[in-house]
Structures are given as structure tokens and as C-alpha cells.
PDB file of N, CA and C in Angstrom:
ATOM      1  N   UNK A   1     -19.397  -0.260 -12.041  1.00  0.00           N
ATOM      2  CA  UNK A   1     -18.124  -0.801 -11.596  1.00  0.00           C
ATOM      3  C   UNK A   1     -18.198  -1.138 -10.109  1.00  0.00           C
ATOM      4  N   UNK A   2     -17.875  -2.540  -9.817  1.00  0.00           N
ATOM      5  CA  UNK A   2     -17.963  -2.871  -8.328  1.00  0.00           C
ATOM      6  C   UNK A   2     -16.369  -2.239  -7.722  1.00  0.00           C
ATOM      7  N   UNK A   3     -16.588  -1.948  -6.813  1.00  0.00           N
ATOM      8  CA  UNK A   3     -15.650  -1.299  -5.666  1.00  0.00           C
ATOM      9  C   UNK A   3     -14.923  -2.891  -4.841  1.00  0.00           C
ATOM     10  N   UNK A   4     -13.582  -3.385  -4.624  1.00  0.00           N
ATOM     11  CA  UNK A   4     -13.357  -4.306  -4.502  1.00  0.00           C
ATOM     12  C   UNK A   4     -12.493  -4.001  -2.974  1.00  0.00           C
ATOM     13  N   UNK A   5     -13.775  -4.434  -1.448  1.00  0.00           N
ATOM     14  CA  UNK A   5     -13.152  -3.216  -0.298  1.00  0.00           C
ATOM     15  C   UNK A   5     -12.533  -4.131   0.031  1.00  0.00           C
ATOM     16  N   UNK A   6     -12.468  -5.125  -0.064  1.00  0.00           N
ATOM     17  CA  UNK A   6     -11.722  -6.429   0.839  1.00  0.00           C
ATOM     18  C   UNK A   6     -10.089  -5.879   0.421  1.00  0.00           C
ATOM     19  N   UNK A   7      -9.806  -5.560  -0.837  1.00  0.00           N
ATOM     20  CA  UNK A   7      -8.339  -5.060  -1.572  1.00  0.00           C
ATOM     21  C   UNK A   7      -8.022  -4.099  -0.837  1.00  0.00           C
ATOM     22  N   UNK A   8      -8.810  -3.173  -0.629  1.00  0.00           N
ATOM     23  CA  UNK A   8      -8.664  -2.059  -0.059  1.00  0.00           C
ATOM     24  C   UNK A   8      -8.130  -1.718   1.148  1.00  0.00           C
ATOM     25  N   UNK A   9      -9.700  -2.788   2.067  1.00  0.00           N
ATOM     26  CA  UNK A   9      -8.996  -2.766   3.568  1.00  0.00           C
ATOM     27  C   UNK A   9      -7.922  -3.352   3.574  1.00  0.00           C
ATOM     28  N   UNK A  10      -7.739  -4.794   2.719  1.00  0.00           N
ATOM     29  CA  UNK A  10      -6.331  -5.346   2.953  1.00  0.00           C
ATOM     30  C   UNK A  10      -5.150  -4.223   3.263  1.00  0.00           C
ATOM     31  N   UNK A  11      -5.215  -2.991   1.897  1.00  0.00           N
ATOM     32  CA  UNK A  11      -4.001  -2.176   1.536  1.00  0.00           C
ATOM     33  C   UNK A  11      -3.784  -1.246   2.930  1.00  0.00           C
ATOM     34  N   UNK A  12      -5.614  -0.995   3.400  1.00  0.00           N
ATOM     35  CA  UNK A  12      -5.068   0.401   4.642  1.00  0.00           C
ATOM     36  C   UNK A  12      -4.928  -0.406   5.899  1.00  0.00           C
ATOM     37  N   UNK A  13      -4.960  -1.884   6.014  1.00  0.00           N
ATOM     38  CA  UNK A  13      -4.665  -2.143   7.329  1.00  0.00           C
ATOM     39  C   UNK A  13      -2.961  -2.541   7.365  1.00  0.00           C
ATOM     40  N   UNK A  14      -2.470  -2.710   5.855  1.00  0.00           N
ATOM     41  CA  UNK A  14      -1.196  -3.003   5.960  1.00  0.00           C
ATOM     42  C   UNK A  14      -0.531  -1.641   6.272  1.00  0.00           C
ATOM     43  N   UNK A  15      -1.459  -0.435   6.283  1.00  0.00           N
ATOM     44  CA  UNK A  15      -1.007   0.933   6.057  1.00  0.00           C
ATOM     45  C   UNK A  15      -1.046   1.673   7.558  1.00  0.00           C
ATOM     46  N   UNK A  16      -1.871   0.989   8.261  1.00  0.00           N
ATOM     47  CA  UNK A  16      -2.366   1.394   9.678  1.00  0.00           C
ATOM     48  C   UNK A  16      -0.842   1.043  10.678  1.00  0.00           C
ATOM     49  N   UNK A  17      -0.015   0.709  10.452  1.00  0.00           N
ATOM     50  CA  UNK A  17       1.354   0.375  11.297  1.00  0.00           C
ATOM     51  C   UNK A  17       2.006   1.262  10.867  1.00  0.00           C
ATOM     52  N   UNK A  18       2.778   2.240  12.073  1.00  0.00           N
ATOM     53  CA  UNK A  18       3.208   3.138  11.694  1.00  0.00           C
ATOM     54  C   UNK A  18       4.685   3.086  11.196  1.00  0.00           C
ATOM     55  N   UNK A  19       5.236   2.137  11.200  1.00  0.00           N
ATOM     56  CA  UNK A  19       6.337   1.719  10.427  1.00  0.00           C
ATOM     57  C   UNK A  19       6.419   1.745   8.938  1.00  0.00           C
ATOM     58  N   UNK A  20       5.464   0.423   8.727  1.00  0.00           N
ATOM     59  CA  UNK A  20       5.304   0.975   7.387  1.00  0.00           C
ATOM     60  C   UNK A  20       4.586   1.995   6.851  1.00  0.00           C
ATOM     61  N   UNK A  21       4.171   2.538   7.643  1.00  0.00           N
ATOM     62  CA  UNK A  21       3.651   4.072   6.599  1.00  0.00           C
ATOM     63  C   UNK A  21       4.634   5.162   6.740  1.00  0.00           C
ATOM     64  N   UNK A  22       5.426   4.926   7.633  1.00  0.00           N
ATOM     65  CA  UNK A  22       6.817   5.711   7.070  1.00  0.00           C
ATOM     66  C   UNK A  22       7.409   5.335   6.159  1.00  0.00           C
ATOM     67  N   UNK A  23       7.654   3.629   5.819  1.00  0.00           N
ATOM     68  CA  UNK A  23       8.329   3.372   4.850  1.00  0.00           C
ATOM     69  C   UNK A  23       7.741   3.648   3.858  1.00  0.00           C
ATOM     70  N   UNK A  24       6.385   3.858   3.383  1.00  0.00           N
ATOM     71  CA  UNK A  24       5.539   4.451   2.508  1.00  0.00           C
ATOM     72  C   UNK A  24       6.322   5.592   2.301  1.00  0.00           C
ATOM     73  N   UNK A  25       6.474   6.316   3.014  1.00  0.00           N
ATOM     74  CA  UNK A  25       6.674   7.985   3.065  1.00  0.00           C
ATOM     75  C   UNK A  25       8.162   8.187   2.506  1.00  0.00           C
ATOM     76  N   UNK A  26       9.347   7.633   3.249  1.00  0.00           N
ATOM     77  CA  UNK A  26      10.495   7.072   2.125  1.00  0.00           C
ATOM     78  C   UNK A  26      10.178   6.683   0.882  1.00  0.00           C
ATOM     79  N   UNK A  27       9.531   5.861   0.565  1.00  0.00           N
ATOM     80  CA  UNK A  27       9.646   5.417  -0.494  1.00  0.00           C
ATOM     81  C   UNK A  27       8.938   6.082  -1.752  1.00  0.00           C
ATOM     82  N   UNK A  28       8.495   7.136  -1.004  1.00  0.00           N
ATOM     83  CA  UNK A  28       7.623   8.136  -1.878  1.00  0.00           C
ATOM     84  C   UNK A  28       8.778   9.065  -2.582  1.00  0.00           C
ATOM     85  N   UNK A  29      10.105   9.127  -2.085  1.00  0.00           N
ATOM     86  CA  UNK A  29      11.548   9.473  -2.781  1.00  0.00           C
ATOM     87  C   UNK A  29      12.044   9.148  -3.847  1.00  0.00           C
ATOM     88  N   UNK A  30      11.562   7.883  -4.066  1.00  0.00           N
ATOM     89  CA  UNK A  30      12.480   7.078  -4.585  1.00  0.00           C
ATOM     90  C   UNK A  30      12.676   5.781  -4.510  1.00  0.00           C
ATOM     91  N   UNK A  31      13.595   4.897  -5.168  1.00  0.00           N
ATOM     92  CA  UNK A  31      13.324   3.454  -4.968  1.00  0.00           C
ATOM     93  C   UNK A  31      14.772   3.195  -3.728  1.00  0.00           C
ATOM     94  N   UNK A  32      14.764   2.535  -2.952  1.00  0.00           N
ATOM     95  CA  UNK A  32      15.431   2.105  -1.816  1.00  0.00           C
ATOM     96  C   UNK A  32      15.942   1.125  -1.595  1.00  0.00           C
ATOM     97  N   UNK A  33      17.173   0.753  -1.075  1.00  0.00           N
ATOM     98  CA  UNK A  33      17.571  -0.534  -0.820  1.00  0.00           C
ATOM     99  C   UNK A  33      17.781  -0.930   0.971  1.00  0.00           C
ATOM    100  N   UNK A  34      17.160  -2.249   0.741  1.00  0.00           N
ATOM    101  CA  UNK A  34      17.093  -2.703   2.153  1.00  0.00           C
ATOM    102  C   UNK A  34      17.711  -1.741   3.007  1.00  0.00           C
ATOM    103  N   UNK A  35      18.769  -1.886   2.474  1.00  0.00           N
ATOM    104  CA  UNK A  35      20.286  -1.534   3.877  1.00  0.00           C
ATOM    105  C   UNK A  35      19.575  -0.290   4.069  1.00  0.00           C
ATOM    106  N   UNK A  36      19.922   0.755   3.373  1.00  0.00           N
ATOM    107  CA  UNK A  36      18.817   2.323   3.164  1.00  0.00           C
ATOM    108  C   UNK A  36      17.900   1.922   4.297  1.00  0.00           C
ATOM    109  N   UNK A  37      16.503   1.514   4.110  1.00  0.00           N
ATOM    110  CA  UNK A  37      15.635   1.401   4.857  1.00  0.00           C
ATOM    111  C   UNK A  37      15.953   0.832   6.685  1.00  0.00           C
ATOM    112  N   UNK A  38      17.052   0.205   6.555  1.00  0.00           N
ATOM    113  CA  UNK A  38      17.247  -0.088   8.059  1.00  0.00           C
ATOM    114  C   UNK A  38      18.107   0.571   8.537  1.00  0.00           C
ATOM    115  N   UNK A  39      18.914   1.290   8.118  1.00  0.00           N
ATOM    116  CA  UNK A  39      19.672   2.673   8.959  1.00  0.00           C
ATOM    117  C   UNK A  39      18.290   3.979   8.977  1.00  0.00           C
ATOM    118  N   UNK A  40      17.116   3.702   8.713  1.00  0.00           N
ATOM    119  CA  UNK A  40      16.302   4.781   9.297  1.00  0.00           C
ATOM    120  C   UNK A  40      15.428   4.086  10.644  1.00  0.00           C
ATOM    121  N   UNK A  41      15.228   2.670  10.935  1.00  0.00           N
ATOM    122  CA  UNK A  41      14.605   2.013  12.217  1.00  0.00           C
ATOM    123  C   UNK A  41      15.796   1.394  13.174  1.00  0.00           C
ATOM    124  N   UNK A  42      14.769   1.414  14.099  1.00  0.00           N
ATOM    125  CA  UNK A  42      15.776   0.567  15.383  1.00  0.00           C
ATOM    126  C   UNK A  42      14.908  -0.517  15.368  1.00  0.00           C
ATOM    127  N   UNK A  43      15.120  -1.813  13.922  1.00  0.00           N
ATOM    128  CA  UNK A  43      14.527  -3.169  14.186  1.00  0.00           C
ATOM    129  C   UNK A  43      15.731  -3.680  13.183  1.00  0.00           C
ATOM    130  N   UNK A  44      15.612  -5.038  13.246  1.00  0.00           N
ATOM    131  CA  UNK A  44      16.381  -6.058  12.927  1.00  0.00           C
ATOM    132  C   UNK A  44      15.883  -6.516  10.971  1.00  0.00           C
ATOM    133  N   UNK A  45      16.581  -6.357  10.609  1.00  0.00           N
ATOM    134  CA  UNK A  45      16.448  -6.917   9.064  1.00  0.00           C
ATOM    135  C   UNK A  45      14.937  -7.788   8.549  1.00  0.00           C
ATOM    136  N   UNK A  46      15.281  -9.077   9.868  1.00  0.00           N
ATOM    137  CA  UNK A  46      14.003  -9.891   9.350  1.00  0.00           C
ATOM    138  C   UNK A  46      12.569  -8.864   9.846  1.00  0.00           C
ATOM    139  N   UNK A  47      12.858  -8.010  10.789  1.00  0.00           N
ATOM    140  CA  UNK A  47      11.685  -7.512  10.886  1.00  0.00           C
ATOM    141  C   UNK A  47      11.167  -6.474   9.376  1.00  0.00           C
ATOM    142  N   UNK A  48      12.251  -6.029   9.234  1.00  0.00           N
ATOM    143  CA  UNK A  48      12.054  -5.295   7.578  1.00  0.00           C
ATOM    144  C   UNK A  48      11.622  -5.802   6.636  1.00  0.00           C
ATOM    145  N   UNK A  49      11.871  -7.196   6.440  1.00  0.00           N
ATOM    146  CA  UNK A  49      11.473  -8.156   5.785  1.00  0.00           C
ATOM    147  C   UNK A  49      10.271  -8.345   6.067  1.00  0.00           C
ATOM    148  N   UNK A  50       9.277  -8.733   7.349  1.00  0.00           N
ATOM    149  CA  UNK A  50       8.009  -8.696   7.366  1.00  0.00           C
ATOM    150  C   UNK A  50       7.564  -7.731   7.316  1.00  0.00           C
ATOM    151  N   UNK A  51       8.224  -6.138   7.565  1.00  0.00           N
ATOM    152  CA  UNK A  51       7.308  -5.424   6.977  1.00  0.00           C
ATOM    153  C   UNK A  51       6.853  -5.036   5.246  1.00  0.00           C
ATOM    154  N   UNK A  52       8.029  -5.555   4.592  1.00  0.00           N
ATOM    155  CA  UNK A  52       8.006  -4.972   3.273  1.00  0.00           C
ATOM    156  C   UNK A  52       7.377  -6.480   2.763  1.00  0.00           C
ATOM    157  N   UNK A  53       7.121  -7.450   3.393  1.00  0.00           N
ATOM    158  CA  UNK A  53       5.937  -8.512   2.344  1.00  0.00           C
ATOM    159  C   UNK A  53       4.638  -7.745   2.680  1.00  0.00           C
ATOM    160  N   UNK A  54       4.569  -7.414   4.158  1.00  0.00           N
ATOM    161  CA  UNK A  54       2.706  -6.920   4.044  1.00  0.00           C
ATOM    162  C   UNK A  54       2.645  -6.346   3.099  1.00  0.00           C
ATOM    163  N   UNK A  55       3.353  -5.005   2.467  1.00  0.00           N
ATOM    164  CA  UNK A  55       3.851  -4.172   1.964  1.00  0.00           C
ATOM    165  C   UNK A  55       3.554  -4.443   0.280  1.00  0.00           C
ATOM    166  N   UNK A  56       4.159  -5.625  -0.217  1.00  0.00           N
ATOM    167  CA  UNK A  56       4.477  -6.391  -1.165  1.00  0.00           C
ATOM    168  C   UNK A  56       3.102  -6.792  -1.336  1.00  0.00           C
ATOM    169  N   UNK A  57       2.493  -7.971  -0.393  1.00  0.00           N
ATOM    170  CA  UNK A  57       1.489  -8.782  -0.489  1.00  0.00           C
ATOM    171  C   UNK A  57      -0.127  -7.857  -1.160  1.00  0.00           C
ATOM    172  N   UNK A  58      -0.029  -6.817  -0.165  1.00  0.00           N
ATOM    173  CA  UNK A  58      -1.351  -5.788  -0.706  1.00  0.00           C
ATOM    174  C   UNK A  58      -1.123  -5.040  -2.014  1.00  0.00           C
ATOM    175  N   UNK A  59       0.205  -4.958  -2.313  1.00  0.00           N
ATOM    176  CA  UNK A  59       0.471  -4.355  -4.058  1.00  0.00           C
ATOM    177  C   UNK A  59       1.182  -2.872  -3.549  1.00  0.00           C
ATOM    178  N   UNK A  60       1.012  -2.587  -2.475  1.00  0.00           N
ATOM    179  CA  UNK A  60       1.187  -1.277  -2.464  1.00  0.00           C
ATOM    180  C   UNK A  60       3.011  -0.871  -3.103  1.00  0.00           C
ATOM    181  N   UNK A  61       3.932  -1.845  -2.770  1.00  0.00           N
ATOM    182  CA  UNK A  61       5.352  -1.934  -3.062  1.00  0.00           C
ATOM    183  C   UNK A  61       6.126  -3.290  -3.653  1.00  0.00           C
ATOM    184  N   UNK A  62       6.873  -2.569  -5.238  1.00  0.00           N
ATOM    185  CA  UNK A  62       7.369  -3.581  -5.619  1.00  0.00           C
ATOM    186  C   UNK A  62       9.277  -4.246  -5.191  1.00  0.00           C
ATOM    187  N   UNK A  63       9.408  -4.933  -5.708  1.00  0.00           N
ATOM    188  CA  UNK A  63      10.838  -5.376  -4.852  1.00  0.00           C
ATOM    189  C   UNK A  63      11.880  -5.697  -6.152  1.00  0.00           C
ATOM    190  N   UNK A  64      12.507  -5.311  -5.807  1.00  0.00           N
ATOM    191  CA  UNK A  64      13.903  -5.779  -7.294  1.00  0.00           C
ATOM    192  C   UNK A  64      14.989  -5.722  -6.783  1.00  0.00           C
ATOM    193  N   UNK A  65      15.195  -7.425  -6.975  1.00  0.00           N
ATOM    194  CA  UNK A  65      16.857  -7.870  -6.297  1.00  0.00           C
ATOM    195  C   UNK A  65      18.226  -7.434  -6.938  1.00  0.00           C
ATOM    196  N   UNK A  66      18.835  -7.229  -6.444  1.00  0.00           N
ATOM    197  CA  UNK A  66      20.287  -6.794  -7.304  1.00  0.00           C
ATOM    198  C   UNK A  66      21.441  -7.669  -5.871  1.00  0.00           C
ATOM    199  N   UNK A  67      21.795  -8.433  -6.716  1.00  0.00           N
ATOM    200  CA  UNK A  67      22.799  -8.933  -5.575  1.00  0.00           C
ATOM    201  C   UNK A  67      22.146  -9.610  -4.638  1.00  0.00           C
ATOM    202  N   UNK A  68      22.902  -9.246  -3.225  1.00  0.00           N
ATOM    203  CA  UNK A  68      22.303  -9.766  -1.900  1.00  0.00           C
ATOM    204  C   UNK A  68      20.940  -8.819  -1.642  1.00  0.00           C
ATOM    205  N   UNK A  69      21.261  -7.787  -2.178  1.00  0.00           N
ATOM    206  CA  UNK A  69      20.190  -6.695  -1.488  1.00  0.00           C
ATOM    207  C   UNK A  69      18.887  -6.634  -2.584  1.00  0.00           C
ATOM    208  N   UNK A  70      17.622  -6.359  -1.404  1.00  0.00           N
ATOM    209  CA  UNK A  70      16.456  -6.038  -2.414  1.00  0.00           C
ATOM    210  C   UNK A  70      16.421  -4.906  -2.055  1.00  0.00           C
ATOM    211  N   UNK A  71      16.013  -4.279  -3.682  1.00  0.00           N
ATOM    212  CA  UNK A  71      15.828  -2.802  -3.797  1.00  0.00           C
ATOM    213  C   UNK A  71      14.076  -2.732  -3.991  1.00  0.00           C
ATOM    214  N   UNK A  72      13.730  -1.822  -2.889  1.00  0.00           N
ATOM    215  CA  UNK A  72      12.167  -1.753  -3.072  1.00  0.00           C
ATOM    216  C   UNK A  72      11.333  -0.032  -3.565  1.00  0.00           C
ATOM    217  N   UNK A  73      10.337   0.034  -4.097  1.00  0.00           N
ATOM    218  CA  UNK A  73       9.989   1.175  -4.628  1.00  0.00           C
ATOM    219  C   UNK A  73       8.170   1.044  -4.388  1.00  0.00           C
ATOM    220  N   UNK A  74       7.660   2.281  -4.336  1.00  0.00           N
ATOM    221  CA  UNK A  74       6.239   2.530  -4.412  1.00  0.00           C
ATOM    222  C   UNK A  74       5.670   1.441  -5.884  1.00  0.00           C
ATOM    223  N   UNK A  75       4.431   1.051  -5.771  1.00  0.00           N
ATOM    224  CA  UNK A  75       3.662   0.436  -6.971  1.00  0.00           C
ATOM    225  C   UNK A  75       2.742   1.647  -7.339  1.00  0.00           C
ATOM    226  N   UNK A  76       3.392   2.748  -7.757  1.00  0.00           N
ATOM    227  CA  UNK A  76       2.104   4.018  -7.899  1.00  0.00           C
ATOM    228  C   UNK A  76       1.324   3.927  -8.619  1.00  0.00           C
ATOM    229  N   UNK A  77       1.181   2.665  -9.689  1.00  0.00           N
ATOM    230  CA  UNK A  77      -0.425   2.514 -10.038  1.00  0.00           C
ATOM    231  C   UNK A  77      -1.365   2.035  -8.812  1.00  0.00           C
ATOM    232  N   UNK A  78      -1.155   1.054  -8.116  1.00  0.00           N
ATOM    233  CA  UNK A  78      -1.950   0.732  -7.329  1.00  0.00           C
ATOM    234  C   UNK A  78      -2.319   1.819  -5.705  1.00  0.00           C
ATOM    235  N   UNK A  79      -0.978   3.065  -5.518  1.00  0.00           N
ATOM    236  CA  UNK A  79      -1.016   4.071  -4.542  1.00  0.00           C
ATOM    237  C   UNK A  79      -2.065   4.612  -5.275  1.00  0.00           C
ATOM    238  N   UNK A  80      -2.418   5.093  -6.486  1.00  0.00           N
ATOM    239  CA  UNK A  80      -3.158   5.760  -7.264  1.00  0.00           C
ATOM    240  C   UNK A  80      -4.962   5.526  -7.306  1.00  0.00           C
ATOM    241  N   UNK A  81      -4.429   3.916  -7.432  1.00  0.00           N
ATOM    242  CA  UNK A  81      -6.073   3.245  -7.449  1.00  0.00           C
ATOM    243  C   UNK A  81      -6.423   3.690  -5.883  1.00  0.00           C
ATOM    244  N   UNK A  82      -5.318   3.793  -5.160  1.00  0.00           N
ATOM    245  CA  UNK A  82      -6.167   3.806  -3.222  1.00  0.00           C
ATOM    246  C   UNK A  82      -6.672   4.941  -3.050  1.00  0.00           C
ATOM    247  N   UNK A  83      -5.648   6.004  -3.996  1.00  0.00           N
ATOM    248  CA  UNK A  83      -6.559   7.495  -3.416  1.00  0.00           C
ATOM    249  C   UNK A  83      -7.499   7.762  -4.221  1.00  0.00           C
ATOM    250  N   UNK A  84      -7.761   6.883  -5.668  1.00  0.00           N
ATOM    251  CA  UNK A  84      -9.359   7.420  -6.229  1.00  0.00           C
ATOM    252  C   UNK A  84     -10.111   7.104  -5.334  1.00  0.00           C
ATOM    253  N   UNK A  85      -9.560   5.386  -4.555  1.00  0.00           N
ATOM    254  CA  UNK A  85     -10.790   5.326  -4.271  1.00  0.00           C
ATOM    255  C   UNK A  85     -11.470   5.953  -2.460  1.00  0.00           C
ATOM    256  N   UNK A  86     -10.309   6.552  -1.943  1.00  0.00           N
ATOM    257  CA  UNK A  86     -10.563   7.411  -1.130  1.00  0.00           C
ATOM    258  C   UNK A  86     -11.712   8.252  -1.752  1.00  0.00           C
ATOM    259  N   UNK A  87     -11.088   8.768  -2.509  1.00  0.00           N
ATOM    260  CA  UNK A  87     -11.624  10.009  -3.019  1.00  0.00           C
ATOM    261  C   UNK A  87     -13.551  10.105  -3.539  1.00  0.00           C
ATOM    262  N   UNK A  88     -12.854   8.839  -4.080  1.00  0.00           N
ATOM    263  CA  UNK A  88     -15.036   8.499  -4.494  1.00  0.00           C
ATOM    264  C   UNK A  88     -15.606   7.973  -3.390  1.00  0.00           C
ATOM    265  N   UNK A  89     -14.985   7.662  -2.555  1.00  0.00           N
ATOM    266  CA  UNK A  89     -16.695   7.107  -1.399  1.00  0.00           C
ATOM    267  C   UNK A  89     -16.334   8.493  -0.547  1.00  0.00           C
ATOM    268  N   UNK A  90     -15.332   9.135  -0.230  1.00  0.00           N
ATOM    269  CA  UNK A  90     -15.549  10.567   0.051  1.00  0.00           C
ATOM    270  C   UNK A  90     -16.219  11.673  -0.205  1.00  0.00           C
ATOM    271  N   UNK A  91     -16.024  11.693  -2.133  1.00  0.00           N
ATOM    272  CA  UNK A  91     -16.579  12.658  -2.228  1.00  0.00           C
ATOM    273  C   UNK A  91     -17.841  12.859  -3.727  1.00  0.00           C
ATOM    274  N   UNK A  92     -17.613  11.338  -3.972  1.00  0.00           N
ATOM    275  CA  UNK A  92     -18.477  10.818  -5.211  1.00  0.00           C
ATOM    276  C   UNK A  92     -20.212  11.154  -5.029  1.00  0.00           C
ATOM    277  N   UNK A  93     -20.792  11.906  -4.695  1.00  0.00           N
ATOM    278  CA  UNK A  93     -22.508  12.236  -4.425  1.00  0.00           C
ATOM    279  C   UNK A  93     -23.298  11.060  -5.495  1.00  0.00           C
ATOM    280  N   UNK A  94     -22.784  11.383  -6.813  1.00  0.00           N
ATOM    281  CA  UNK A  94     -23.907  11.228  -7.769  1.00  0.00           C
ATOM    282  C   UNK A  94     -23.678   9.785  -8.097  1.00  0.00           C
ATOM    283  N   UNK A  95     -22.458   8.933  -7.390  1.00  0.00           N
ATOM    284  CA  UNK A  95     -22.940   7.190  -7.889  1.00  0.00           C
ATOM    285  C   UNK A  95     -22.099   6.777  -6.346  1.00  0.00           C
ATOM    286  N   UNK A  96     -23.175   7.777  -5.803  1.00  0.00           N
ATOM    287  CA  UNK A  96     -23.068   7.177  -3.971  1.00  0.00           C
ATOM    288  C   UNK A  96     -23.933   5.836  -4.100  1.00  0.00           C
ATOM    289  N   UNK A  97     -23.182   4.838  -3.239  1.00  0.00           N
ATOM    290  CA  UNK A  97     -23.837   3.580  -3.052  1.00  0.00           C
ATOM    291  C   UNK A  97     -25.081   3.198  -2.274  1.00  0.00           C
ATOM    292  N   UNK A  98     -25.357   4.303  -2.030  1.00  0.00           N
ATOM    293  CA  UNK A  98     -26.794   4.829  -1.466  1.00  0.00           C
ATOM    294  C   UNK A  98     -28.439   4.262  -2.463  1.00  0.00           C
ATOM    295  N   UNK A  99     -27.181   4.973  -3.370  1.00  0.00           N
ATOM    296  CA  UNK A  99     -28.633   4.814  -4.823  1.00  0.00           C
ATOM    297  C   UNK A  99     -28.811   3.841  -5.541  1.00  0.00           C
ATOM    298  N   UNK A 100     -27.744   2.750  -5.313  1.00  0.00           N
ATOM    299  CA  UNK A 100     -27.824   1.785  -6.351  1.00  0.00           C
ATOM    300  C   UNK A 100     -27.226   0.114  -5.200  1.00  0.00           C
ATOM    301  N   UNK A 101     -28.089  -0.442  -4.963  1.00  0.00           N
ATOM    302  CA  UNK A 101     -27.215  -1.759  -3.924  1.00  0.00           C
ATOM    303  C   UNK A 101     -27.027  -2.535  -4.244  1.00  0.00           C
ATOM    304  N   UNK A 102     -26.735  -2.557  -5.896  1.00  0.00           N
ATOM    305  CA  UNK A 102     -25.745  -4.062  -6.394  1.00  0.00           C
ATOM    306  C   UNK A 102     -24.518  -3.183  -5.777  1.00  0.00           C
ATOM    307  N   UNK A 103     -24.025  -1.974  -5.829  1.00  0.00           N
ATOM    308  CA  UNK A 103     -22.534  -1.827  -5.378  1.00  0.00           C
ATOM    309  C   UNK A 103     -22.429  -2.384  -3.963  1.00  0.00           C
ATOM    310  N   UNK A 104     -23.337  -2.393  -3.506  1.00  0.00           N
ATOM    311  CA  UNK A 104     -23.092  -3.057  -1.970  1.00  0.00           C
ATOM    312  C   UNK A 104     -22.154  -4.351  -1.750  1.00  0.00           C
ATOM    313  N   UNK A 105     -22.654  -5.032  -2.898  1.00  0.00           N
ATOM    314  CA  UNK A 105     -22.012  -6.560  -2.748  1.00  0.00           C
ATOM    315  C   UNK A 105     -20.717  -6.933  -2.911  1.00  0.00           C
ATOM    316  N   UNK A 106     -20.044  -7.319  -1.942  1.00  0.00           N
ATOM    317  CA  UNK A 106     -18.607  -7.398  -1.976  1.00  0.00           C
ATOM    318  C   UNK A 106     -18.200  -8.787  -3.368  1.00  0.00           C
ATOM    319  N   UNK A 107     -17.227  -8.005  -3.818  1.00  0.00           N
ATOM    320  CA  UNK A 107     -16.432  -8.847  -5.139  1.00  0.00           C
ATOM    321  C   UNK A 107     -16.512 -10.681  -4.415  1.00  0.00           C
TER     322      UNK A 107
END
């Protein structure tokens, strides 16, 4: 199975702003609506808005409109896929990419 890091880094550099990895951390509650999410920052709506497409764009969070307001929530299949794959180039020994360099090759 190829390892697909370009997805990956995409997901942890959208994750590396510490904004949205609070909103990560909210949203690890529960599903949220806009308004919700901007009585916890001191930024302006459209900025919420660019944070929750990076957000959107890498898979990490899905969005569901009701009305004027979007209600947004974790994508925990894809939170799930990020920490296996933490987890295997961490702590995977026996199909370390060491031993085998077709995994080397990016998707």
C-alpha cells in the first residue's frame, strides 16, 4: 500500500495554524455552527470562512448548511486515516520504508 504524503502534508499544514487546530479541538465536541465558532475568536466571519475551507479543502471537516448558517463537524474517517498514519511511520518497524523503495514514490 502506497502512503499518499502530499494528502497528508496538505492535512498537517492546514493543521499547523493555531486557529484552526483549536477549531479542530472544538469540533472534537461536536458539530458547530458558524456563529458558535466566532464567539470563541477575535476575527471577522470571512476570516472563519477561510479558515474552515483549508479545513474543508484537506477533508479534515465537513460543512452542512441549514439556513443562513453553516453548521460544521470533524470528518473522523479521514481524522482517523491521519493518526494511523502518524502512527505507522512512527511506530511501524516491520514495513518501515527503509526495506522496501517502491514506498518511497510519491502517489
Amino acid at each position: 500500500m502506497r502512503i499518499n504524503y502530499e494528502e497528508n502534508a496538505k492535512i498537517m499544514k492546514a493543521l499547523s495554524d493555531t486557529n484552526r487546530l483549536k477549531i479542530v479541538d472544538i469540533l472534537s465536541c461536536g458539530e458547530k455552527c458558524a456563529c458558535d465558532l466566532l464567539e470563541r475568536f477575535d476575527f471577522s466571519q470571512p476570516t472563519l470562512s477561510h479558515h474552515m475551507k483549508v479545513l474543508m479543502e484537506c477533508g479534515i471537516v465537513n460543512c452542512r448548511k441549514e439556513g443562513v448558517w453553516n453548521h460544521y463537524s470533524l470528518n473522523r474517517s479521514n481524522c482517523n486515516k491521519l493518526i494511523l498514519f502518524l502512527m505507522n511511520i512512527i511506530t511501524d518497524t516491520e514495513d518501515c520504508i527503509c526495506k522496501d523503495k517502491t514506498k518511497c514514490e510519491c502517489e
